[in-house]
Protein backbone atom coordinates (compact mmCIF):
# COMPACT_ATOMS: atom_id res chain seq x y z
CA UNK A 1 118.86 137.04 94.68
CA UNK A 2 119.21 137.55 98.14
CA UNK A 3 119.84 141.79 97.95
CA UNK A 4 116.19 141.44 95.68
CA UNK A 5 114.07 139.55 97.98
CA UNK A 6 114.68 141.15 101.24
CA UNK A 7 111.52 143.35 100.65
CA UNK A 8 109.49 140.54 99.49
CA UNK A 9 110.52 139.12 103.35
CA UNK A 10 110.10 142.05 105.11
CA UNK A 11 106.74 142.85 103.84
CA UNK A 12 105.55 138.91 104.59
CA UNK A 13 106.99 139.19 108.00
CA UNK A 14 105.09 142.10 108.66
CA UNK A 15 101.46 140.73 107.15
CA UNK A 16 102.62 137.97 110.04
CA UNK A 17 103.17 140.63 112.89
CA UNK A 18 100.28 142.54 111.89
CA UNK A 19 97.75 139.53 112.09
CA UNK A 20 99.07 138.26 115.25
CA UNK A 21 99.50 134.85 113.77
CA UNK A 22 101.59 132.92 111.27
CA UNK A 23 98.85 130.95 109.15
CA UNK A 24 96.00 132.99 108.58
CA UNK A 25 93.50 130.53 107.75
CA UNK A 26 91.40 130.55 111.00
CA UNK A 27 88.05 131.01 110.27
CA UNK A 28 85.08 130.62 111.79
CA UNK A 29 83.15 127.41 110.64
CA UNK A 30 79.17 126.94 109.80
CA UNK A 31 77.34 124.26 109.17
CA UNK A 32 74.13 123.12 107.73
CA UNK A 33 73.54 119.69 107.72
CA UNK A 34 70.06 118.42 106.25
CA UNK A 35 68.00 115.51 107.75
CA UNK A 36 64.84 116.00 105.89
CA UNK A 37 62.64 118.20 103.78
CA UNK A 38 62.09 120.77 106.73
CA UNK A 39 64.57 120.21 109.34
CA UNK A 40 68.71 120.96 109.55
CA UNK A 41 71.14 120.51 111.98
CA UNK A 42 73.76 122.91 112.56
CA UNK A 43 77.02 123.49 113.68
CA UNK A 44 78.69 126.98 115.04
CA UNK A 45 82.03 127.29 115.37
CA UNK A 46 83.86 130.48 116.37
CA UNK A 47 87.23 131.20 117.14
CA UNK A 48 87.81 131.74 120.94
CA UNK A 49 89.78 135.17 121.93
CA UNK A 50 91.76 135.15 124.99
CA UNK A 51 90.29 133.39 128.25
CA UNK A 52 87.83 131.15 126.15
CA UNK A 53 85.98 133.99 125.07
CA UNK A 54 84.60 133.60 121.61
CA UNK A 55 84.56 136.05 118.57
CA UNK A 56 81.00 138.19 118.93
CA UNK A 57 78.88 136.44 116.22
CA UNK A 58 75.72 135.09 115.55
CA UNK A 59 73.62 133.52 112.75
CA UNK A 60 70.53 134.71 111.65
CA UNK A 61 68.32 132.51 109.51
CA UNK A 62 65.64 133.15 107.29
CA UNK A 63 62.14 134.24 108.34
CA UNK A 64 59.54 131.47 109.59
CA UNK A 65 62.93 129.47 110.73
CA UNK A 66 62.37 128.15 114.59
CA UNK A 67 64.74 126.23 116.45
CA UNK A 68 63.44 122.84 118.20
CA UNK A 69 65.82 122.61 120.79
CA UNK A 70 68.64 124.91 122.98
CA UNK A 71 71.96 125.27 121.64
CA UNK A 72 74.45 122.66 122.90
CA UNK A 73 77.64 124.56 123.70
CA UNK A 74 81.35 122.88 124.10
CA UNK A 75 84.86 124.95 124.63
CA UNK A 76 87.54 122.65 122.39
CA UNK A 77 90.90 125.13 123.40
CA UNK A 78 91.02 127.85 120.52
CA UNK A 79 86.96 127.77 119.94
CA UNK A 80 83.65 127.45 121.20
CA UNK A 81 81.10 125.22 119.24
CA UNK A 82 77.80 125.29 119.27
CA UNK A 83 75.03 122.82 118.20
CA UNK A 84 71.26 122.90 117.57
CA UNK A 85 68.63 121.99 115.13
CA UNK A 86 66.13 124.07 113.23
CA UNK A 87 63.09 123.71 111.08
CA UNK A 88 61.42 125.89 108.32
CA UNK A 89 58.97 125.04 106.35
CA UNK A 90 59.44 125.20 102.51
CA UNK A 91 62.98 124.19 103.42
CA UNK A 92 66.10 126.61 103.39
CA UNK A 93 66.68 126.49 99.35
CA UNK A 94 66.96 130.15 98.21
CA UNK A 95 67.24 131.71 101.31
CA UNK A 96 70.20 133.55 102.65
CA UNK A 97 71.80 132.68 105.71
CA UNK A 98 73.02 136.07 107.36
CA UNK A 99 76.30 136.26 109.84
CA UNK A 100 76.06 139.30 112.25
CA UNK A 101 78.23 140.46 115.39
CA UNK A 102 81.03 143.60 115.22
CA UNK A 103 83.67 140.77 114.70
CA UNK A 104 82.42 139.60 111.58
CA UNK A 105 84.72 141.81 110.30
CA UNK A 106 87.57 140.39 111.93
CA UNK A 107 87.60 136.95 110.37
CA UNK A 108 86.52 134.52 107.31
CA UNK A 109 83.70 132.65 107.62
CA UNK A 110 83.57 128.79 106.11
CA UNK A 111 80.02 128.08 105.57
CA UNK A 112 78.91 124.49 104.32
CA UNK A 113 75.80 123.20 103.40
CA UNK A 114 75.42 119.04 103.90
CA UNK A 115 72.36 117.70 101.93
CA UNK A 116 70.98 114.27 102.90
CA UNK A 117 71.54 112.84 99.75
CA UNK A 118 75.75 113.72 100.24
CA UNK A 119 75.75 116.28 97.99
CA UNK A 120 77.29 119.34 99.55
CA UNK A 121 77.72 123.26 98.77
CA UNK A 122 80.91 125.07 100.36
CA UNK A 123 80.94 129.43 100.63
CA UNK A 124 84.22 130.87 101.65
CA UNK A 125 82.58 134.48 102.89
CA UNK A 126 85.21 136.94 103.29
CA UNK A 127 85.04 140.24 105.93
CA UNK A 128 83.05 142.41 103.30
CA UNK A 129 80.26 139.40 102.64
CA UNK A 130 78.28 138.53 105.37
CA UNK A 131 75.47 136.60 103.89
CA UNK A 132 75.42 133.44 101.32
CA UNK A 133 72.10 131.87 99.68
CA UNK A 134 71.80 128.34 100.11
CA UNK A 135 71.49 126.99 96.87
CA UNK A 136 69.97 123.46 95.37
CA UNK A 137 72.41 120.69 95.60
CA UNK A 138 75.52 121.55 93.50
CA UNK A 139 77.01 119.97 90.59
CA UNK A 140 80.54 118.66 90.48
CA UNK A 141 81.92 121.22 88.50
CA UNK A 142 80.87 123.79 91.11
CA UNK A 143 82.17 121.34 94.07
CA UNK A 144 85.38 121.12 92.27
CA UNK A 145 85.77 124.73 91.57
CA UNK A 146 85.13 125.56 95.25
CA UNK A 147 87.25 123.52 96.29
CA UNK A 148 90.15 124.60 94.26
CA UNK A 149 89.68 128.09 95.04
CA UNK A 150 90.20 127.33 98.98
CA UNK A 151 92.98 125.51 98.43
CA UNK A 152 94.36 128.84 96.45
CA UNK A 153 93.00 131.07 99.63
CA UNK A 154 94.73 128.52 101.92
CA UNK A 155 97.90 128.48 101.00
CA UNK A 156 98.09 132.42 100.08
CA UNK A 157 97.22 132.95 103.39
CA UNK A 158 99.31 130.14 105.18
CA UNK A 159 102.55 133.06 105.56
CA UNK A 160 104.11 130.24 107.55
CA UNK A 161 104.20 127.76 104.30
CA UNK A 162 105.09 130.67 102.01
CA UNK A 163 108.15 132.00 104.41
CA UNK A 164 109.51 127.99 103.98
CA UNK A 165 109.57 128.22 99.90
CA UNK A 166 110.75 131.46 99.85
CA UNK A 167 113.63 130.08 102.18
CA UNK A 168 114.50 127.54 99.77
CA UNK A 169 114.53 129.97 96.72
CA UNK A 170 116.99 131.82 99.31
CA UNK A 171 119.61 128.31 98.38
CA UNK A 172 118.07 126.96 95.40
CA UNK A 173 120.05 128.58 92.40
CA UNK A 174 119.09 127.38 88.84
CA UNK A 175 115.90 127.10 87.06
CA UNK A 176 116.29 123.02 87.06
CA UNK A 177 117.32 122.91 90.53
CA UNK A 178 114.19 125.28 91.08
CA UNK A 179 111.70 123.06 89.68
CA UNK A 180 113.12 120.14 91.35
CA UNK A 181 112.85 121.55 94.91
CA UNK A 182 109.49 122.70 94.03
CA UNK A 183 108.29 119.64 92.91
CA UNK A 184 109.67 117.47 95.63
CA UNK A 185 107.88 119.45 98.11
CA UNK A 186 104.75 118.85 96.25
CA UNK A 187 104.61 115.39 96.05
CA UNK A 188 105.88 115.32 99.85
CA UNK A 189 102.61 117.53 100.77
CA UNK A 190 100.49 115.98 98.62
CA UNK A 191 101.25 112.67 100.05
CA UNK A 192 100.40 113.62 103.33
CA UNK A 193 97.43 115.75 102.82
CA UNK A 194 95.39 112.84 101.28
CA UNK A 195 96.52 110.70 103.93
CA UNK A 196 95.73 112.49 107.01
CA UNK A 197 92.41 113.71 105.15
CA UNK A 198 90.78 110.41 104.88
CA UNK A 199 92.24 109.49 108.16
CA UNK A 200 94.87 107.08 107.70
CA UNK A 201 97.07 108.93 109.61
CA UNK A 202 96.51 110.74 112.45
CA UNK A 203 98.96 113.44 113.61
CA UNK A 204 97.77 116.29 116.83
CA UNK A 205 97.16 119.83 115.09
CA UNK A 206 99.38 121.39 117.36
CA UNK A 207 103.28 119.83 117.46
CA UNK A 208 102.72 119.30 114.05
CA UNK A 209 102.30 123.61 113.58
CA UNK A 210 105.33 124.17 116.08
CA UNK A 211 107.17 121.78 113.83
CA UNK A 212 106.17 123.56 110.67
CA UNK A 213 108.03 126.48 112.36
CA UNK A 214 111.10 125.15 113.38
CA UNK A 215 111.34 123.60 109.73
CA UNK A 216 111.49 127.20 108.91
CA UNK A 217 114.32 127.79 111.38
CA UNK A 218 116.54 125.16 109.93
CA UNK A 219 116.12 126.22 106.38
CA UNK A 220 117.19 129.79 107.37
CA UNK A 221 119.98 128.72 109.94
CA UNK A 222 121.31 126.60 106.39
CA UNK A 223 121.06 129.85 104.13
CA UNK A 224 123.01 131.44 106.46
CA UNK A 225 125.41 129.01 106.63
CA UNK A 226 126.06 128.54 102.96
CA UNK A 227 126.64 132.66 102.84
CA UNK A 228 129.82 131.54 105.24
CA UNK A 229 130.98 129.29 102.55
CA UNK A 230 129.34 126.28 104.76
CA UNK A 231 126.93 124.87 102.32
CA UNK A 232 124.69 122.51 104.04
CA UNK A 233 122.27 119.92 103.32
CA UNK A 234 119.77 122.19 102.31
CA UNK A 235 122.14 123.61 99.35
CA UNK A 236 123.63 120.40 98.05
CA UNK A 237 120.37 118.41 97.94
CA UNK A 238 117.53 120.80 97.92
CA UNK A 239 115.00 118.24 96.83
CA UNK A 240 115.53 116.36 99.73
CA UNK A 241 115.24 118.90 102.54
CA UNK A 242 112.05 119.61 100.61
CA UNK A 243 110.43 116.00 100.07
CA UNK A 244 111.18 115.59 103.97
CA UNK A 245 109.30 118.81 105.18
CA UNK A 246 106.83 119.04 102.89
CA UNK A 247 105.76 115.81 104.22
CA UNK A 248 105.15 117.71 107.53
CA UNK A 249 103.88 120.94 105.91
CA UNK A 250 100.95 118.62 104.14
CA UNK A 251 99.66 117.48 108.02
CA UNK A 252 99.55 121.43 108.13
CA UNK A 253 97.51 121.65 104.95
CA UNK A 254 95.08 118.63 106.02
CA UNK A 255 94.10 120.25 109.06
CA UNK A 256 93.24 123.57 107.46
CA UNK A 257 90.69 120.82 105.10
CA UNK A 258 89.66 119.33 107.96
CA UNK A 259 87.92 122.56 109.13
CA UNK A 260 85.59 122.59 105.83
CA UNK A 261 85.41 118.93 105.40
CA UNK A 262 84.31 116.69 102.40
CA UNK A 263 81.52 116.32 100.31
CA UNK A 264 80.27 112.64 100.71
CA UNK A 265 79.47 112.02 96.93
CA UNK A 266 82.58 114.03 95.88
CA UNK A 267 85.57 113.31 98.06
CA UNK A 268 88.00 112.14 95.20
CA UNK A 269 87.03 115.88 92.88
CA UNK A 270 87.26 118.05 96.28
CA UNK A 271 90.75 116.31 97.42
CA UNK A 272 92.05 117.11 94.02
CA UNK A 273 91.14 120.19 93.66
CA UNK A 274 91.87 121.62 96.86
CA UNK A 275 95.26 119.49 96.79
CA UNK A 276 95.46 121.39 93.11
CA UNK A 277 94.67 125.22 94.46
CA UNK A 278 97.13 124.49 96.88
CA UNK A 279 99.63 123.94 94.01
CA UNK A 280 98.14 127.16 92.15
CA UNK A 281 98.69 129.36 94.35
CA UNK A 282 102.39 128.25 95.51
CA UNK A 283 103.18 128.36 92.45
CA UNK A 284 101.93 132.10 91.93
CA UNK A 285 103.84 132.81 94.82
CA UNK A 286 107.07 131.33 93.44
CA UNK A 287 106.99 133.02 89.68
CA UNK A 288 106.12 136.65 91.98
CA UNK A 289 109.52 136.24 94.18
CA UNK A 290 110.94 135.45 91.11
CA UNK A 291 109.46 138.11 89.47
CA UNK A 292 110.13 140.32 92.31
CA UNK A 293 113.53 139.70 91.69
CA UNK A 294 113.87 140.71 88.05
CA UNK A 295 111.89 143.45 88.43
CA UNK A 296 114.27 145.49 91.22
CA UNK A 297 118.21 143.82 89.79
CA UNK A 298 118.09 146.75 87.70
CA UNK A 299 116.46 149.37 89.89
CA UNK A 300 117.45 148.98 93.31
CA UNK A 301 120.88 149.89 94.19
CA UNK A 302 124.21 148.39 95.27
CA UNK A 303 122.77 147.53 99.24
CA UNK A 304 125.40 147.39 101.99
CA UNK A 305 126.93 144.16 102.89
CA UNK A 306 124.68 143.56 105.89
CA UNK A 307 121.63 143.22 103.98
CA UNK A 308 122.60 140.20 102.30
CA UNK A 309 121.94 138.41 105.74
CA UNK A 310 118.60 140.24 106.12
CA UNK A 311 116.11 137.63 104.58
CA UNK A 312 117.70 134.54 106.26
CA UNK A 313 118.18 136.02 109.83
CA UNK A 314 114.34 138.04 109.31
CA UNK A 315 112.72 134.62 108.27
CA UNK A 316 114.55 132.84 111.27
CA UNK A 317 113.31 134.70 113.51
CA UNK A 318 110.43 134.93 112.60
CA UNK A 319 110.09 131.26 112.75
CA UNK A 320 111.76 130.91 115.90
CA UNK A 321 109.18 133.41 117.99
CA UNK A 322 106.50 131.21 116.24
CA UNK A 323 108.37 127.99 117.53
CA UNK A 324 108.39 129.18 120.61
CA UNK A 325 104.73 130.56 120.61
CA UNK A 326 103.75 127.25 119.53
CA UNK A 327 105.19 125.13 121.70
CA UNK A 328 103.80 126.85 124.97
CA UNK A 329 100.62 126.70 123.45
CA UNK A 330 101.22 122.97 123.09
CA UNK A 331 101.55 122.72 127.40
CA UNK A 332 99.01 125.91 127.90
């Protein structure tokens, strides 16, 4: 397996490299929060470049929308948030919402829509849409289904999480075995991300991301063992290497949730199916590598010894630059 899913490495290292950071899923954040027929607060959140500077872009609502007082504007470390409050008459049903700047192309844009009566809406707007139409208060089916597609988005674009499972497939050998390790990691995140979402635990954003990395780092320094005959922890009891780190990777996947937030009539539906897309799309990762791996045994050629090591060592150091990146950012 190992001579197979070098590429599959490579090529996730460099979608790392080339975005400059190891989970994707930093997007800017708007919010629309009703208070009555006419009258909305929101929230503006943008993701700060170096020196505090933030991202260049600005909302633009509908025509005949005024605001009734200045922005309210706060630095939090990695993004500057801004606060005001609007009014339109007729109310902001059917109307699009409009994102413009030159780095709107540069990020996603979360965009939620809090009505008084809890219901909520949730838009996950991409580079190429710049615009959503705020709709009449949604349904559960269409909370739930928004929900379980960002949990899909998340976790595709969470390299970080993805370069851990593909580390354990690295040991893992057997289709039980497989499905074991899987699973424990699973439960382990699932555990976690319902906890820390409805706050009853509380772990800072930042040590816990430096620690996601270095949980990379031992998995890889372990592969690399076992290909010196050393088999570690990791090999002989997968599932518990797994349960223990997943636990950590699910304070990961909480924060990412935290950024949208919960609908107040449908926390229970959007927990599970975000919890769910996470699963989804893990598990679409998984059966690819695997697939991956099928696909090129018979194609690719004999590859010199030294490639064997090439996954382990490219995914540990990978992890280890993002360790250290982390942790400085920690004290910065």
């Amino acid at each position: 397996m190992n001579r197979c899913l070098w590429c599959v490495v490579l090529f996730l290292i460099a979608a790392c490299f080339g975005t400059a950071r190891a989970d994707t899923f930093r997007p800017a954040y708007f919010e629309l929060r009703q208070i009555d027929a006419e009258r909305y607060d929101v929230l503006w959140k943008v993701p700060a470049l170096d020196r505090g500077t933030p991202m260049a872009m600005h909302v633009r609502f509908p025509d005949g929308t005024r605001v009734e007082a200045a922005p309210r504007t706060a630095f939090t470390g990695d993004a500057i948030v801004e606060q005001w409050r609007v009014h339109r008459s007729g109310g902001m049903v059917g109307q699009a919402i409009r994102f413009e700047g030159r780095a709107t192309g540069a990020t996603d844009i979360i965009a939620r829509v809090e009505w008084a009566d809890g219901a909520s809406q949730v838009e996950r707007l991409p580079p190429v849409r710049t615009s959503f139409i705020v709709e009449a208060p949604a349904s559960t089916g269409q909370i739930a289904w928004s929900y379980l597609v960002l949990g899909v988005e998340h976790i595709l674009g969470g390299i970080d999480h993805l370069l851990f499972v593909l580390a354990l497939l690295l040991v893992v050998r057997g289709g039980v075995r497989i499905v074991a390790t899987v699973t424990a990691f699973t439960a382990a995140h699932s555990l976690t991300l319902v906890a820390a979402t409805l706050g009853w635990v509380h772990v800072p954003g930042a040590p816990v991301e430096a620690t996601i990395a270095l949980s990379i780092v031992f998995v890889s320094a372990q592969v690399i063992r076992g290909m010196h005959g050393k088999p570690g922890l990791t090999a002989r009891a997968p599932w518990v290497v797994a349960f223990a780190f997943g636990l950590l990777h699910g304070f990961g996947f909480a924060g990412a949730l935290a950024d949208v937030g919960l609908p107040q009539k449908a926390i229970p539906i959007a927990l599970l199916t975000f919890n769910v897309g996470v699963e989804l799309g893990q598990l679409v990762f998984v059966c690819g590598a695997l697939a991956v791996v099928a696909a090129t045994k018979r194609w690719i050629p004999r590859l010199p010894q030294w490639s064997h090591y090439a996954p382990a060592y490219a995914i540990g150091g990978a992890a280890a630059f993002w360790t250290i990146q982390r942790t400085v950012s920690i004290w910065a």
